[in-house]
N, C-alpha and C. Protein backbone atom coordinates (compact mmCIF):
# COMPACT_ATOMS: atom_id res chain seq x y z
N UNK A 1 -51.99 75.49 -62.80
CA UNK A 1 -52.72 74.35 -63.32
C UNK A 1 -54.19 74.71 -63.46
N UNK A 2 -55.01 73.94 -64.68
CA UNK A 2 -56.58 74.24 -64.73
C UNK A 2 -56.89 73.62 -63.93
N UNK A 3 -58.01 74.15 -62.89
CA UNK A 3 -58.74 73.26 -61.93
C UNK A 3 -59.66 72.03 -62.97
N UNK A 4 -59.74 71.81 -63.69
CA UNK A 4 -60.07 70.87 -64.30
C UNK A 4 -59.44 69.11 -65.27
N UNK A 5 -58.62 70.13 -64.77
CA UNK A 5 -57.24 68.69 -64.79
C UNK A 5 -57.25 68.18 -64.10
N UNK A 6 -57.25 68.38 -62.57
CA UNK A 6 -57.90 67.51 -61.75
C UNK A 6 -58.84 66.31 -61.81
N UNK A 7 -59.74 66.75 -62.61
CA UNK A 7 -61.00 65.82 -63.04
C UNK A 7 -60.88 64.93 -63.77
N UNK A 8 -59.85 65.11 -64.53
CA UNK A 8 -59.47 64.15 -65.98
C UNK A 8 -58.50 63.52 -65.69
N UNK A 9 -57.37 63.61 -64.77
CA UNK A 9 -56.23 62.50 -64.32
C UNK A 9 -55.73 63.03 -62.85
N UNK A 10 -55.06 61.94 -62.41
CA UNK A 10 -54.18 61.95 -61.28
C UNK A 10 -53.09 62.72 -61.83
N UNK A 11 -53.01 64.30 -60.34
CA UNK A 11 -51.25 64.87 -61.12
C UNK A 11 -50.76 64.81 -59.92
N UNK A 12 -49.59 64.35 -60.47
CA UNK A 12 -48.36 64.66 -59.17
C UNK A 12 -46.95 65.15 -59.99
N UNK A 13 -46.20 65.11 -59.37
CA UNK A 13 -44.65 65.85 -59.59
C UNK A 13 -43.73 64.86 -60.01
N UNK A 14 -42.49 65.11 -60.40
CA UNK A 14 -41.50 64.24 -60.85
C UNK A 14 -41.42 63.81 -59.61
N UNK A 15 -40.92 64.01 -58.98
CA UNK A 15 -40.12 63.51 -57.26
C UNK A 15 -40.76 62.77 -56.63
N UNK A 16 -42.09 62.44 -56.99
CA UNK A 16 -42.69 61.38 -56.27
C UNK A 16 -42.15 60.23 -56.74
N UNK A 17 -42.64 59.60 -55.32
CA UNK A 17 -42.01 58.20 -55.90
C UNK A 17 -43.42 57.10 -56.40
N UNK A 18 -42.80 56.43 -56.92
CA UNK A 18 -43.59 55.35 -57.85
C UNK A 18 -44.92 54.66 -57.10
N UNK A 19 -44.49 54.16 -55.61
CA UNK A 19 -45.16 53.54 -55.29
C UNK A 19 -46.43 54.74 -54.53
N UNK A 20 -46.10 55.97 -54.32
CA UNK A 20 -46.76 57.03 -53.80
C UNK A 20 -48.32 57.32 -54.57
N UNK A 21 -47.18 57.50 -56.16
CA UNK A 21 -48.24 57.36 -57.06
C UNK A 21 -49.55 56.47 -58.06
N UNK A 22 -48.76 55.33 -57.71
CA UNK A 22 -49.97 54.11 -57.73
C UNK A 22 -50.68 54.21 -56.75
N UNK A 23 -50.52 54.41 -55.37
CA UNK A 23 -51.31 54.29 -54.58
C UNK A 23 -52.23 55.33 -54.69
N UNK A 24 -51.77 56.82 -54.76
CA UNK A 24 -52.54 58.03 -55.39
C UNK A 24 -53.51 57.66 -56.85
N UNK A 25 -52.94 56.93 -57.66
CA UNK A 25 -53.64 56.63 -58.90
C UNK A 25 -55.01 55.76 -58.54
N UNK A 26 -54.97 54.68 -57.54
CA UNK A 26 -55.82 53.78 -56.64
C UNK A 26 -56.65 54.59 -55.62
N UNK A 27 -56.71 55.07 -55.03
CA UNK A 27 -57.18 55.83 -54.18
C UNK A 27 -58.11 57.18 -55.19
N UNK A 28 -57.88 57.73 -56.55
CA UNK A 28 -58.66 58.53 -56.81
C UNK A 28 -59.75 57.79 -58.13
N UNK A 29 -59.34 56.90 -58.05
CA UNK A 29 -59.66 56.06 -59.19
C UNK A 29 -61.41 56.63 -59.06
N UNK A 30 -62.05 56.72 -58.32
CA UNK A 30 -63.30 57.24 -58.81
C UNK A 30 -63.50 58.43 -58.78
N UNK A 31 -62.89 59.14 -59.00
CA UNK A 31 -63.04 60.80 -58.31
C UNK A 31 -62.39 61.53 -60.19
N UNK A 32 -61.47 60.77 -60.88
CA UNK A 32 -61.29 61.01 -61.96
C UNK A 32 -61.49 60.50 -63.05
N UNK A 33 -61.94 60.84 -64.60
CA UNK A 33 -62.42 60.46 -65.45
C UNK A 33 -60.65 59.45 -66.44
N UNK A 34 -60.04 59.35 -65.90
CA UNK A 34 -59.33 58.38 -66.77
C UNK A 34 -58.70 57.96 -65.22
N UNK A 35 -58.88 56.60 -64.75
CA UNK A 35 -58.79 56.31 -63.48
C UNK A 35 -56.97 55.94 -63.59
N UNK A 36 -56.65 55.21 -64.94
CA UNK A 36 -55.40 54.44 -65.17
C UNK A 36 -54.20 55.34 -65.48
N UNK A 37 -53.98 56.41 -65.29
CA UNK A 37 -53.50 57.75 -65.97
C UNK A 37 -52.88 58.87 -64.37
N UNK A 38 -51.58 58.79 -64.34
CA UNK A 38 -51.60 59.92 -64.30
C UNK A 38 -50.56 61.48 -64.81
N UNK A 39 -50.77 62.32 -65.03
CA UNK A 39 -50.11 63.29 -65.68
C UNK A 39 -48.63 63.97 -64.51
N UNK A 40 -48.05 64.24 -64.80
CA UNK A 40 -46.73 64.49 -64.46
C UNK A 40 -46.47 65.62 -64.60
N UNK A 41 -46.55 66.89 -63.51
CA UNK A 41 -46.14 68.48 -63.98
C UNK A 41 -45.00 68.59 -63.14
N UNK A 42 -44.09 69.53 -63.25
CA UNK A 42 -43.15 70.42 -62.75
C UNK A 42 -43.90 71.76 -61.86
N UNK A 43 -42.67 72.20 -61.66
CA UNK A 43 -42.92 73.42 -60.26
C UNK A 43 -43.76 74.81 -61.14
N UNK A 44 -44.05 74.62 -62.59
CA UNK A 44 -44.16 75.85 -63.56
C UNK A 44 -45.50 75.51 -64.63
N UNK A 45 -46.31 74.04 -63.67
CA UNK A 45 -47.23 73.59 -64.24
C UNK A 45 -47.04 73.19 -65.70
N UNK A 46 -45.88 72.76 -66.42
CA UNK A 46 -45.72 72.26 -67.38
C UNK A 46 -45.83 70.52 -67.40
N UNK A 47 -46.29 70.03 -68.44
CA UNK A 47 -46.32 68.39 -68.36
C UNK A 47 -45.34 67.92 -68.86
N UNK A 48 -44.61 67.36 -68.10
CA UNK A 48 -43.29 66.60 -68.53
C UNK A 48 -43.71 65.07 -69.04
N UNK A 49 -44.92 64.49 -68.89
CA UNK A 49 -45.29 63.26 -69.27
C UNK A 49 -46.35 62.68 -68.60
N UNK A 50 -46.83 61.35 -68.55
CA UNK A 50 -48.05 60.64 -68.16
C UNK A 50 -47.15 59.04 -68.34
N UNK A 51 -47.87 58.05 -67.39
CA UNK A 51 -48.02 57.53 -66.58
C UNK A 51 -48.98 56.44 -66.84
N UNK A 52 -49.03 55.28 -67.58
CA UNK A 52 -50.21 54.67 -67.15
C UNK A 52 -50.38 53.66 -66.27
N UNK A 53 -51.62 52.86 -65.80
CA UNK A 53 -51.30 51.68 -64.50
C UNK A 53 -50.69 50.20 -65.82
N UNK A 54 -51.07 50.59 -67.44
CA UNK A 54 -49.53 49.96 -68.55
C UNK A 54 -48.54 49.86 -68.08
N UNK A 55 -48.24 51.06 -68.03
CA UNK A 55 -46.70 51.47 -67.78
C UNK A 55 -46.02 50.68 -66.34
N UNK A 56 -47.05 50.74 -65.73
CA UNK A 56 -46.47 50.53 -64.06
C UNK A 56 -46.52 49.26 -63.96
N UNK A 57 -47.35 48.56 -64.98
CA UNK A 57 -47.59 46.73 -64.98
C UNK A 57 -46.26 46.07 -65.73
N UNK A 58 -45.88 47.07 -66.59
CA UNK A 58 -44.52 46.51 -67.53
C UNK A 58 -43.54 47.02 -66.83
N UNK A 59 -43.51 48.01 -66.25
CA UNK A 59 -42.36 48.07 -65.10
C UNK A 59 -41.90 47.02 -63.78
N UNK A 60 -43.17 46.38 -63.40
CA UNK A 60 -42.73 45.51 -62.49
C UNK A 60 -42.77 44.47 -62.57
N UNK A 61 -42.91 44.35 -64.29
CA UNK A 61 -42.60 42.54 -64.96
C UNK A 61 -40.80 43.18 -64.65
N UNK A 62 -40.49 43.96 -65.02
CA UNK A 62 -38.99 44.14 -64.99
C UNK A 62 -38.47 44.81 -64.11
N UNK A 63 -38.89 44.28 -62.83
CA UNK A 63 -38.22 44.55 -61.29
C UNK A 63 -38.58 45.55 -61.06
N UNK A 64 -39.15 46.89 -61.52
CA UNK A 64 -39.30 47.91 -60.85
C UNK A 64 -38.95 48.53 -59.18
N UNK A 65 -38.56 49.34 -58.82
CA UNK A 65 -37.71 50.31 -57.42
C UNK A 65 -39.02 51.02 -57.20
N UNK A 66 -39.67 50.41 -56.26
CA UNK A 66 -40.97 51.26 -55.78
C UNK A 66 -40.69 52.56 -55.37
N UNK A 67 -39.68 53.14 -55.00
CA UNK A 67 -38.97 53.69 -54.63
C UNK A 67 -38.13 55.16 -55.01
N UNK A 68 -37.80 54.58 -56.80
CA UNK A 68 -37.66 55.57 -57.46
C UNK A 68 -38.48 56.48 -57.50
N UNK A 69 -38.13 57.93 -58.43
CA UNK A 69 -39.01 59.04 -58.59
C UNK A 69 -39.90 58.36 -60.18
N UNK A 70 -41.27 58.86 -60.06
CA UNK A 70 -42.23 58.77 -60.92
C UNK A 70 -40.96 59.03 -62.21
């Protein structure tokens, strides 16, 4: 990974779970330049997708599993 991806979003892994990563997304919210965002890599630093605190607001109009993996 570029050490500068860091700076620009929250990354974590598929396997996290949902509520891990909101709280991770909350917690870096000032430390990164897109606070609502975060990016999604695998074990080979590839991006499998992104994440927004959108996404996570329309997920738990429709019950969302805090629980599940990101």
């Amino acid at each position: 990974m570029r050490p500068d991806l860091n700076k620009l979003a929250v990354i974590v892994s598929p396997d996290e779970k949902i509520d891990i990563v909101i709280r991770q997304m909350a917690s870096e919210s000032k430390k990164v330049f897109n606070a609502g965002l975060a990016v999604v890599l695998d074990s080979n630093n590839r991006v499998l997708g992104v994440v927004t605190d959108g996404d996570v607001r329309r997920a738990y109009e429709n019950g969302i599993n805090w629980n599940d993996p990101i």
